[in-house]
C-alpha atoms as a PDB file:
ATOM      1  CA  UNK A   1    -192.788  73.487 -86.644  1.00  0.00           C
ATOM      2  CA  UNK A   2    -192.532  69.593 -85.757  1.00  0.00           C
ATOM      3  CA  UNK A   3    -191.280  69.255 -82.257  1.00  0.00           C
ATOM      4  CA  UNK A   4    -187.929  67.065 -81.788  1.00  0.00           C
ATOM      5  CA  UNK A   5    -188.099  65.025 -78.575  1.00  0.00           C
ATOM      6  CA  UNK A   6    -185.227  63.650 -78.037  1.00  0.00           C
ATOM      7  CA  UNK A   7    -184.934  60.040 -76.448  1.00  0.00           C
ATOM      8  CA  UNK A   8    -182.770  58.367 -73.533  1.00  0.00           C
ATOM      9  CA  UNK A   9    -183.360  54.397 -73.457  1.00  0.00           C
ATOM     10  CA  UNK A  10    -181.907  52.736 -70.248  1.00  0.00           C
ATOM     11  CA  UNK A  11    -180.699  49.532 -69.736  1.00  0.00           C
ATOM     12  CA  UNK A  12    -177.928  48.957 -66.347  1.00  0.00           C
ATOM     13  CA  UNK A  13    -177.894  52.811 -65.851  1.00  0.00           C
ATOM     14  CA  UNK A  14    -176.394  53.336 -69.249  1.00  0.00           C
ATOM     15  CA  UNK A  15    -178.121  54.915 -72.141  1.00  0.00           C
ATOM     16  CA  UNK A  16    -178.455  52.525 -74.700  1.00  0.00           C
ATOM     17  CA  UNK A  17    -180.352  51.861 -78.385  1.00  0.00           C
ATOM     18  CA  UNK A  18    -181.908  48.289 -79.805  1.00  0.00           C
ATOM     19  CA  UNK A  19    -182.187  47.125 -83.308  1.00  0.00           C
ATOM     20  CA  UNK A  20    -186.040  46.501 -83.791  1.00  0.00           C
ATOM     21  CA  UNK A  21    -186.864  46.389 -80.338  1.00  0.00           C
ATOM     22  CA  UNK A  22    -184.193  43.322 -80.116  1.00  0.00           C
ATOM     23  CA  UNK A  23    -182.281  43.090 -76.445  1.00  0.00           C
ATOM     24  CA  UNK A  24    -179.549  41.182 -78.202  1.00  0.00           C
ATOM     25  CA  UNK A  25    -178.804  43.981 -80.792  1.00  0.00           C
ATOM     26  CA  UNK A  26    -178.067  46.847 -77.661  1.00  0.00           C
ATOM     27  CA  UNK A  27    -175.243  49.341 -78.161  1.00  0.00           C
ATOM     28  CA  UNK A  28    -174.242  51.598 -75.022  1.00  0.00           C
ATOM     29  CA  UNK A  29    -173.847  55.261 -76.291  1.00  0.00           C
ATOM     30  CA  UNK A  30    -173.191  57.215 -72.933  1.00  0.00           C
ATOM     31  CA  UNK A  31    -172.494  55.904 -69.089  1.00  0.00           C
ATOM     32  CA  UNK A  32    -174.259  59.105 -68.004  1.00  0.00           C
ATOM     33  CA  UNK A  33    -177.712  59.811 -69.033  1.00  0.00           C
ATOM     34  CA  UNK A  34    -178.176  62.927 -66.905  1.00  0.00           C
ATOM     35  CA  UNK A  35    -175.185  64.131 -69.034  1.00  0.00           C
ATOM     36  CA  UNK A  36    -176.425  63.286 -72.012  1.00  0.00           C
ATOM     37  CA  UNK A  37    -180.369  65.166 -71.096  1.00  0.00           C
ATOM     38  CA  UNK A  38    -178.339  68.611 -69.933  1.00  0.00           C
ATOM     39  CA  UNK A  39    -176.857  68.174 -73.947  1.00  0.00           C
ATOM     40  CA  UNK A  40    -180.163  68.043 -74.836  1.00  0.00           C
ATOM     41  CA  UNK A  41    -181.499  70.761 -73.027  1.00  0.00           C
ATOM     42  CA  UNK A  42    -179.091  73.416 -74.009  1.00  0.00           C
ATOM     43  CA  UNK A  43    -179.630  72.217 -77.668  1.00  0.00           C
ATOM     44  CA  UNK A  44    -183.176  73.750 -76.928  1.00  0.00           C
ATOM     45  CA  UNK A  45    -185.076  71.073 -76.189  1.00  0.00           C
ATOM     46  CA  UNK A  46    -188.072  70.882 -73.991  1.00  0.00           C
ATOM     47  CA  UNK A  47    -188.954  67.832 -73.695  1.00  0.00           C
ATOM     48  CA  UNK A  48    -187.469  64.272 -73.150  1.00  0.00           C
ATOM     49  CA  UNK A  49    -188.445  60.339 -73.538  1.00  0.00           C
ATOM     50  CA  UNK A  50    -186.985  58.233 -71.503  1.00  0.00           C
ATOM     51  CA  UNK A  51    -186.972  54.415 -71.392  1.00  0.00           C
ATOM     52  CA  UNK A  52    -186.715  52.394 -69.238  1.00  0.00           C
ATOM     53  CA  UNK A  53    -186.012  49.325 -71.005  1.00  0.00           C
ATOM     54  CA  UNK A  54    -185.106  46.815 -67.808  1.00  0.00           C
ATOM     55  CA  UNK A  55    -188.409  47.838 -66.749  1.00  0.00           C
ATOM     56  CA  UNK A  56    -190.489  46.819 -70.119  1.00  0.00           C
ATOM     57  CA  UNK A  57    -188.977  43.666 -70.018  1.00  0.00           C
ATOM     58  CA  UNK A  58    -189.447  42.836 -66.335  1.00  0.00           C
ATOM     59  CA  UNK A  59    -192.795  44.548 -65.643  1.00  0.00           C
ATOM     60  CA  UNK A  60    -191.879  46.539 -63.293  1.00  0.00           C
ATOM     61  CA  UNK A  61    -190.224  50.591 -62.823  1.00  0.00           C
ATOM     62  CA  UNK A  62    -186.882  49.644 -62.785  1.00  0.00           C
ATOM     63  CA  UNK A  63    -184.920  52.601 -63.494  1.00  0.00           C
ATOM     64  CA  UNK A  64    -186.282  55.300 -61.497  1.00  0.00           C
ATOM     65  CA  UNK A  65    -183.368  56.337 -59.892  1.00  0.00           C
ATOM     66  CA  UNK A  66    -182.046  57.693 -63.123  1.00  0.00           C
ATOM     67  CA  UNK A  67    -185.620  59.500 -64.207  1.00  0.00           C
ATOM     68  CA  UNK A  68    -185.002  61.260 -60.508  1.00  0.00           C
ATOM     69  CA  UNK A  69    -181.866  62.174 -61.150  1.00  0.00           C
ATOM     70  CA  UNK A  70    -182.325  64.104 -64.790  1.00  0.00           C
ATOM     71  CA  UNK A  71    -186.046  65.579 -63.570  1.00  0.00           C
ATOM     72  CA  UNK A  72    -184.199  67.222 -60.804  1.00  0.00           C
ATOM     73  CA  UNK A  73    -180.772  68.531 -62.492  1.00  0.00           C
ATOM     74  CA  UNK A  74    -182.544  69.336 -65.840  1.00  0.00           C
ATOM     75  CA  UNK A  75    -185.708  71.748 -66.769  1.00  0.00           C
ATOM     76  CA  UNK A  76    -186.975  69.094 -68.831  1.00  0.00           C
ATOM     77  CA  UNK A  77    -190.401  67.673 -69.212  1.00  0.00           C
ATOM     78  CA  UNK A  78    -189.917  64.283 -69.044  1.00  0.00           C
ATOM     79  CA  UNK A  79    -192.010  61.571 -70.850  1.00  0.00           C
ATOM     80  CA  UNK A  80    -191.372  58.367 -69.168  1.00  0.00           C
ATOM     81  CA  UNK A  81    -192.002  54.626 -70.244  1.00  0.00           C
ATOM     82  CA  UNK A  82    -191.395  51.078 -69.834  1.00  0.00           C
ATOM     83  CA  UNK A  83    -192.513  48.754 -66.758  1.00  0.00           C
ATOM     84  CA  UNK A  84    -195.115  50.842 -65.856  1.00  0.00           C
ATOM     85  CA  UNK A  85    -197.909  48.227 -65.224  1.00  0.00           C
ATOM     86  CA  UNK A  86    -199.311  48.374 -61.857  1.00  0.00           C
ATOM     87  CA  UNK A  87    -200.877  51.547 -59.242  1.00  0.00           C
ATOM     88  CA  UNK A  88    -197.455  50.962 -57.889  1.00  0.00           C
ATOM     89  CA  UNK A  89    -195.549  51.743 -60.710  1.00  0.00           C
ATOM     90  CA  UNK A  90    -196.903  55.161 -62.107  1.00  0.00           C
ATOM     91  CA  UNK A  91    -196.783  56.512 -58.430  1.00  0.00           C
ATOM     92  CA  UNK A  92    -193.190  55.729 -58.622  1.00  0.00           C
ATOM     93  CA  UNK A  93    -192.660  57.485 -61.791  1.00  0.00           C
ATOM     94  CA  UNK A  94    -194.451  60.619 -61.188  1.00  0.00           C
ATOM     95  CA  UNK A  95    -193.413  60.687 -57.531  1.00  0.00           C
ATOM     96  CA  UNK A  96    -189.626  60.344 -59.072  1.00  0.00           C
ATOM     97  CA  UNK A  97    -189.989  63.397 -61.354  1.00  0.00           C
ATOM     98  CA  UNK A  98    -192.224  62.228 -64.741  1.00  0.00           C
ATOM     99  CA  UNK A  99    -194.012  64.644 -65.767  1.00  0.00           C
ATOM    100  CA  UNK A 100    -195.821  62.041 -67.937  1.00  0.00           C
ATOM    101  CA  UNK A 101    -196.138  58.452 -68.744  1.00  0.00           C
ATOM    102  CA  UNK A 102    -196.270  56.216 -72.017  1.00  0.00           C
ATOM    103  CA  UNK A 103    -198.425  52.965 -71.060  1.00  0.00           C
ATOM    104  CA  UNK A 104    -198.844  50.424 -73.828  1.00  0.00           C
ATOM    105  CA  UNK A 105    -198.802  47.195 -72.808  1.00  0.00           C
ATOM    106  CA  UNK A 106    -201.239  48.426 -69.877  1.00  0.00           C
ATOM    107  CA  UNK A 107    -203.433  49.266 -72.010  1.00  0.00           C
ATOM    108  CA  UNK A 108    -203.286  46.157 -74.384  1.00  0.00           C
ATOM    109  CA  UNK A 109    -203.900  43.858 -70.968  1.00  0.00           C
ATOM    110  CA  UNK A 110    -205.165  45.906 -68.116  1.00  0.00           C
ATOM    111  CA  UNK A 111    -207.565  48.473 -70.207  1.00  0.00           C
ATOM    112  CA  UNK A 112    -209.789  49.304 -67.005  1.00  0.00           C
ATOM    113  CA  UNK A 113    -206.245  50.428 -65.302  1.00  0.00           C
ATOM    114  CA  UNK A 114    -205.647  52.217 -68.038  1.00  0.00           C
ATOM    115  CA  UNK A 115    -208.792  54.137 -68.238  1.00  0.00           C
ATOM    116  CA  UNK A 116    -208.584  54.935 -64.608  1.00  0.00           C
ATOM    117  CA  UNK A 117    -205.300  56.191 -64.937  1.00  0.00           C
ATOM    118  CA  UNK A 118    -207.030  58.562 -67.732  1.00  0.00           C
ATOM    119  CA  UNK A 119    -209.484  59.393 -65.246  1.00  0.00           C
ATOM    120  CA  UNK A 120    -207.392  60.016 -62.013  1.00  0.00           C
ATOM    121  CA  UNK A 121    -204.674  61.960 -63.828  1.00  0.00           C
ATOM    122  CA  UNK A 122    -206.155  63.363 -66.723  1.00  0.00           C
ATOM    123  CA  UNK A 123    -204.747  62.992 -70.295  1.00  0.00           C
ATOM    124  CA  UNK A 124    -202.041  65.533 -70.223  1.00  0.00           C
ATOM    125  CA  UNK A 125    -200.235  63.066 -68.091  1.00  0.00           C
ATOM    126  CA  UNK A 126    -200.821  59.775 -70.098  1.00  0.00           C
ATOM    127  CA  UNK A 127    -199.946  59.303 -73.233  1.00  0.00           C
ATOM    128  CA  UNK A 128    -200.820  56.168 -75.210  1.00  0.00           C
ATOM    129  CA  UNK A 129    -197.849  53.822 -76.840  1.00  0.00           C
ATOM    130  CA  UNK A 130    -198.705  52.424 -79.911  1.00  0.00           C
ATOM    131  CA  UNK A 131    -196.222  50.204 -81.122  1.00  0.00           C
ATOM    132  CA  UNK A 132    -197.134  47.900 -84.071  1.00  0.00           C
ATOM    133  CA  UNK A 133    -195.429  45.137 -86.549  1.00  0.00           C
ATOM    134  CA  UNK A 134    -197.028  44.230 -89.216  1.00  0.00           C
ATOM    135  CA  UNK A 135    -199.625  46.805 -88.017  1.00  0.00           C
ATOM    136  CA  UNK A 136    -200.275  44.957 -85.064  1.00  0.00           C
ATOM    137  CA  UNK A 137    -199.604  46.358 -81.536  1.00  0.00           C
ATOM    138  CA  UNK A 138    -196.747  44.536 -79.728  1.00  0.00           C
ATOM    139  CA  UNK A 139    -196.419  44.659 -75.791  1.00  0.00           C
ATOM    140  CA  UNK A 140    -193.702  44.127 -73.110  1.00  0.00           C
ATOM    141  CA  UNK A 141    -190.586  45.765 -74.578  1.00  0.00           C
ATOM    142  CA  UNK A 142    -192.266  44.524 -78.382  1.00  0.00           C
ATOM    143  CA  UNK A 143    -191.234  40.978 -77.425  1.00  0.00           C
ATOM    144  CA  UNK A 144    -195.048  39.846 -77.262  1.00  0.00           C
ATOM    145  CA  UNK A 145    -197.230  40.514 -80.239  1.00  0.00           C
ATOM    146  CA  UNK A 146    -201.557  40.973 -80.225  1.00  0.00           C
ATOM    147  CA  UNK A 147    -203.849  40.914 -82.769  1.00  0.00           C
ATOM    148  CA  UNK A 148    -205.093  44.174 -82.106  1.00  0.00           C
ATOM    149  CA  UNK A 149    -204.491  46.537 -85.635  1.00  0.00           C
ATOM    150  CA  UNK A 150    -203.054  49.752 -85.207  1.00  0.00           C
ATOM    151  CA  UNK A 151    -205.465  52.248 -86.035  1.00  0.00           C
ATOM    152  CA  UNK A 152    -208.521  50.874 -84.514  1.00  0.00           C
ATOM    153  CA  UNK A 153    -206.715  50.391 -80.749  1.00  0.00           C
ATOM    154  CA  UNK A 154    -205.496  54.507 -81.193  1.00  0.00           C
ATOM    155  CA  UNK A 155    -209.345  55.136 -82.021  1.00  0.00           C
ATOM    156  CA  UNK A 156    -210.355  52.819 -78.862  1.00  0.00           C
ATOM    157  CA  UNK A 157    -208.389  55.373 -76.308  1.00  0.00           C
ATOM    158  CA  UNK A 158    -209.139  58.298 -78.071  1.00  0.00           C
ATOM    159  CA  UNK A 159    -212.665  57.766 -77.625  1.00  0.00           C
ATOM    160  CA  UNK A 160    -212.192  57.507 -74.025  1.00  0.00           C
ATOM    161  CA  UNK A 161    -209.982  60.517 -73.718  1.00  0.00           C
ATOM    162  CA  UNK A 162    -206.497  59.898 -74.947  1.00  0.00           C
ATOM    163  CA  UNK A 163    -205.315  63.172 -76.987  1.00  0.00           C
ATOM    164  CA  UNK A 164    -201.706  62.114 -77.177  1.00  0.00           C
ATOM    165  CA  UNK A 165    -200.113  58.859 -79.147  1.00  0.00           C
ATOM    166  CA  UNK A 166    -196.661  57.680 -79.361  1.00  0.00           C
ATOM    167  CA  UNK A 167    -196.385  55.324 -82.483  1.00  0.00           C
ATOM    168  CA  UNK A 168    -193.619  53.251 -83.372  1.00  0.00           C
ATOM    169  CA  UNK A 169    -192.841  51.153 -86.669  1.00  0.00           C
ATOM    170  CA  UNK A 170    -191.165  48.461 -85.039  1.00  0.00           C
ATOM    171  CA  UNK A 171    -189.849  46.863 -88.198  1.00  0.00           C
ATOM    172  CA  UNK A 172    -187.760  50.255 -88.688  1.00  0.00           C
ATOM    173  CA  UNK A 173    -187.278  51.028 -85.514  1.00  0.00           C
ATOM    174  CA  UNK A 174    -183.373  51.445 -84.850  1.00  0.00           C
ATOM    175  CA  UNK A 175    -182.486  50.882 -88.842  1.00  0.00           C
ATOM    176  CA  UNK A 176    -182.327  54.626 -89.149  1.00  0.00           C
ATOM    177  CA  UNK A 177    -184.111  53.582 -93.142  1.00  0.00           C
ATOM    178  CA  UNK A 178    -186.785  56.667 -92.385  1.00  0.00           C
ATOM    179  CA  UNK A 179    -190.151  56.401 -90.626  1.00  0.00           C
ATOM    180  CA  UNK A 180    -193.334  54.997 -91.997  1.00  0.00           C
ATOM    181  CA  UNK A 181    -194.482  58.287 -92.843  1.00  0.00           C
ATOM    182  CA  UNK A 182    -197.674  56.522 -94.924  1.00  0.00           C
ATOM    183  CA  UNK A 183    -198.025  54.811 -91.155  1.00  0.00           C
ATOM    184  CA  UNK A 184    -198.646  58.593 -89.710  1.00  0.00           C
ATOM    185  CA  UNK A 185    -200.645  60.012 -92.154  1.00  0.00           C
ATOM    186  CA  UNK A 186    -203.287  57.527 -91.889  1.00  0.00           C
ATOM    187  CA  UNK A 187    -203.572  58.096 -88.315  1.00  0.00           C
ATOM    188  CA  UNK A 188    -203.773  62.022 -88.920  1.00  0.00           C
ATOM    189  CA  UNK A 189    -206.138  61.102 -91.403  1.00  0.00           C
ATOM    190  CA  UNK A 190    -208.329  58.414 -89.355  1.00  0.00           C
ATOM    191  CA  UNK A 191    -207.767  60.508 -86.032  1.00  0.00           C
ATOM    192  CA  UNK A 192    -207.333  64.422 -86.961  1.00  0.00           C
ATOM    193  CA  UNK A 193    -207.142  65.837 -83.561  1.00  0.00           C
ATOM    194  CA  UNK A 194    -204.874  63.276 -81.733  1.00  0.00           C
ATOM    195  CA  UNK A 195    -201.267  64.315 -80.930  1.00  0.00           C
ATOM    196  CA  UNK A 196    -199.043  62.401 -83.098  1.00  0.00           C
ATOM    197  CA  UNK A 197    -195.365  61.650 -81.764  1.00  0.00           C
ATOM    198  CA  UNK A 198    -193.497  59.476 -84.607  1.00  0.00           C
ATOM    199  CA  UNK A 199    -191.133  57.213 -83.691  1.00  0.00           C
ATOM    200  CA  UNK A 200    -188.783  54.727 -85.433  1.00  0.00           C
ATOM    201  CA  UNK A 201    -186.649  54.967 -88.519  1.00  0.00           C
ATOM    202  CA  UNK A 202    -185.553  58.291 -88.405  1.00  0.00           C
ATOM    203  CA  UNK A 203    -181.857  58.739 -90.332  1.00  0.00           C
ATOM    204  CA  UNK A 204    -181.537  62.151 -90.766  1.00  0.00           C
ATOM    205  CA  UNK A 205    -182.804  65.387 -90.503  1.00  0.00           C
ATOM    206  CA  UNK A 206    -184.518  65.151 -93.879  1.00  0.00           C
ATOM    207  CA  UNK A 207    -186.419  62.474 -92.150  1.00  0.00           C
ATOM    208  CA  UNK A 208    -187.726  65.120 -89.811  1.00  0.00           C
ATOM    209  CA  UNK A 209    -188.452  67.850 -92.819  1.00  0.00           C
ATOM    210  CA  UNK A 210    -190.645  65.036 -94.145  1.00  0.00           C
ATOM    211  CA  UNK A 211    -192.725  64.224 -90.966  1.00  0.00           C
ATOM    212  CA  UNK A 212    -192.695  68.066 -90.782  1.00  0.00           C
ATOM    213  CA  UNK A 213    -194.574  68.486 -94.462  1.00  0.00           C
ATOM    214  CA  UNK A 214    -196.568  65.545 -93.442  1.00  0.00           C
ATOM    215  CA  UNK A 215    -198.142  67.744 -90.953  1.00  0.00           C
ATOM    216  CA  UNK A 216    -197.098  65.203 -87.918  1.00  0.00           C
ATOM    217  CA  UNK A 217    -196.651  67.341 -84.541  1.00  0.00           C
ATOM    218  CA  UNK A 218    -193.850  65.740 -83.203  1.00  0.00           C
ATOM    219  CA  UNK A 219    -190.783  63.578 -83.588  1.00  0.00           C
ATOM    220  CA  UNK A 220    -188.848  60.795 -81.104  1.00  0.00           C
ATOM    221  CA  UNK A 221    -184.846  61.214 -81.862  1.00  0.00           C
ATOM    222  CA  UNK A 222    -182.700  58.292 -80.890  1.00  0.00           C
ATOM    223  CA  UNK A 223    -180.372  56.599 -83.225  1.00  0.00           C
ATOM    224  CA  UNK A 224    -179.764  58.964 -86.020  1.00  0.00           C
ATOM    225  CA  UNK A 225    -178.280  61.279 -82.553  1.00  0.00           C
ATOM    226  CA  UNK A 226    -176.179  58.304 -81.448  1.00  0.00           C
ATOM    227  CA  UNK A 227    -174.496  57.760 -84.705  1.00  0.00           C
ATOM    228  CA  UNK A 228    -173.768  61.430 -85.568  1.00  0.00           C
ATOM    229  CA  UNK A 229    -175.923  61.815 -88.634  1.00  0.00           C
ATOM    230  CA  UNK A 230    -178.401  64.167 -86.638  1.00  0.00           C
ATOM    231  CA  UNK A 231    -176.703  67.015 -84.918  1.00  0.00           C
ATOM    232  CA  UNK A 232    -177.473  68.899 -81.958  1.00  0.00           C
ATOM    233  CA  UNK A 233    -177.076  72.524 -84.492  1.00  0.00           C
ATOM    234  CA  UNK A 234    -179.604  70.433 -86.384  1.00  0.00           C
ATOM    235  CA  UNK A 235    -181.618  69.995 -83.459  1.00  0.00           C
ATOM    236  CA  UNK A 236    -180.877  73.344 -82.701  1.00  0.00           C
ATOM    237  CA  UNK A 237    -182.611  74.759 -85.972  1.00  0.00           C
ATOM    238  CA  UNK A 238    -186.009  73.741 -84.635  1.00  0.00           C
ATOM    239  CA  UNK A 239    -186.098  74.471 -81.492  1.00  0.00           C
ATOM    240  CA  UNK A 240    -184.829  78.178 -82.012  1.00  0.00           C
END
């Protein structure tokens, strides 16, 4: 059964969404995050990703008073991303409850850190974030784009020990149009054994029964939560 991870993007405190990665198209959903995980967690879930969107775009933790606060009221493994770019930073997020961390743009400009985060920590504790347009993998909150393609940079870290991806479409990300489910099935088919988390798109929990029979491990949640068109009995369904 595809695991539904459920996500918490923060901007001021506040749990927000973006349009495509776009700061300009940002809708608050909740003024409590913490209430909004505990939601979460009774629904079944196990696991969260949180965002810390101040952070992505100003390169540094920014929000790590709010990770704290849901890793020590909730059960909840927490996945936690955005500004994480220095020594500095991850010791911040793991001292303030992550249980793991999403680097992408590290890994785009500071590989060596990267890898020696891999090597200090192990890779149960980083996963990578692969975020592409175009099939190219965009940085810093997506507002800077590389010419790196997506597969190859997923096949880079796996070789030196990732085992755990989180990919987004960025040009559906927010739209709630469906995921790039082609997207994820060349990356099961390039990279077999590497953890798949989609993310991006999702509208509905048909969306899910189709990364499901896709054979992709997990799903992100955002959006299609926000609006109402996924439910927490939906949720619900595949966690129990």
């Amino acid at each position: 059964m595809i695991d539904i991870i459920p996500a918490i993007d923060i901007i001021g405190g506040k749990c927000v969404r973006l349009t495509k990665g776009d700061y300009g198209q940002s809708r608050v959903y909740s003024d409590n995050p913490l209430d909004m995980a505990r939601r979460f967690e009774d629904a079944g879930c196990r696991r969260l990703h949180l965002v810390d969107l101040d952070g992505a775009k100003s390169h540094h933790v920014v929000n790590h008073a709010v990770l704290e606060k849901i890793a020590s009221h909730t059960g909840l493994v927490i996945d936690f991303g955005g500004g994480i770019k220095s020594d500095e930073d991850i010791k911040i997020a793991f001292d303030s409850g992550a249980s793991m961390i999403t680097g992408g743009s590290v890994a785009v400009n500071q590989p060596d850190m990267f890898e020696n985060w891999l090597g200090t920590y192990g890779p149960d504790k980083i996963i990578l974030g692969a975020d592409a347009r175009d099939g190219k993998i965009s940085t810093s909150g997506w507002l800077q784009d590389s010419e790196m393609e997506l597969i190859p940079f997923i096949r880079l870290y796996g070789e030196k020990g990732v085992t755990q991806v989180i990919s987004t479409d960025i040009n559906v990300d927010g739209t709630l149009s469906g995921p790039s489910i082609d997207m994820y099935k060349k990356i099961l088919n390039e990279l077999a054994s590497m953890y798949v988390i989609a993310s991006g798109g999702v509208g509905s929990i048909a969306d899910v029964d189709a990364l499901h029979s896709a054979a992709v491990p997990a799903v992100i949640v955002g959006k299609a939560f926000y609006e109402g068109r996924i439910t927490l009995k939906d949720i619900e369904h595949y966690n129990y």
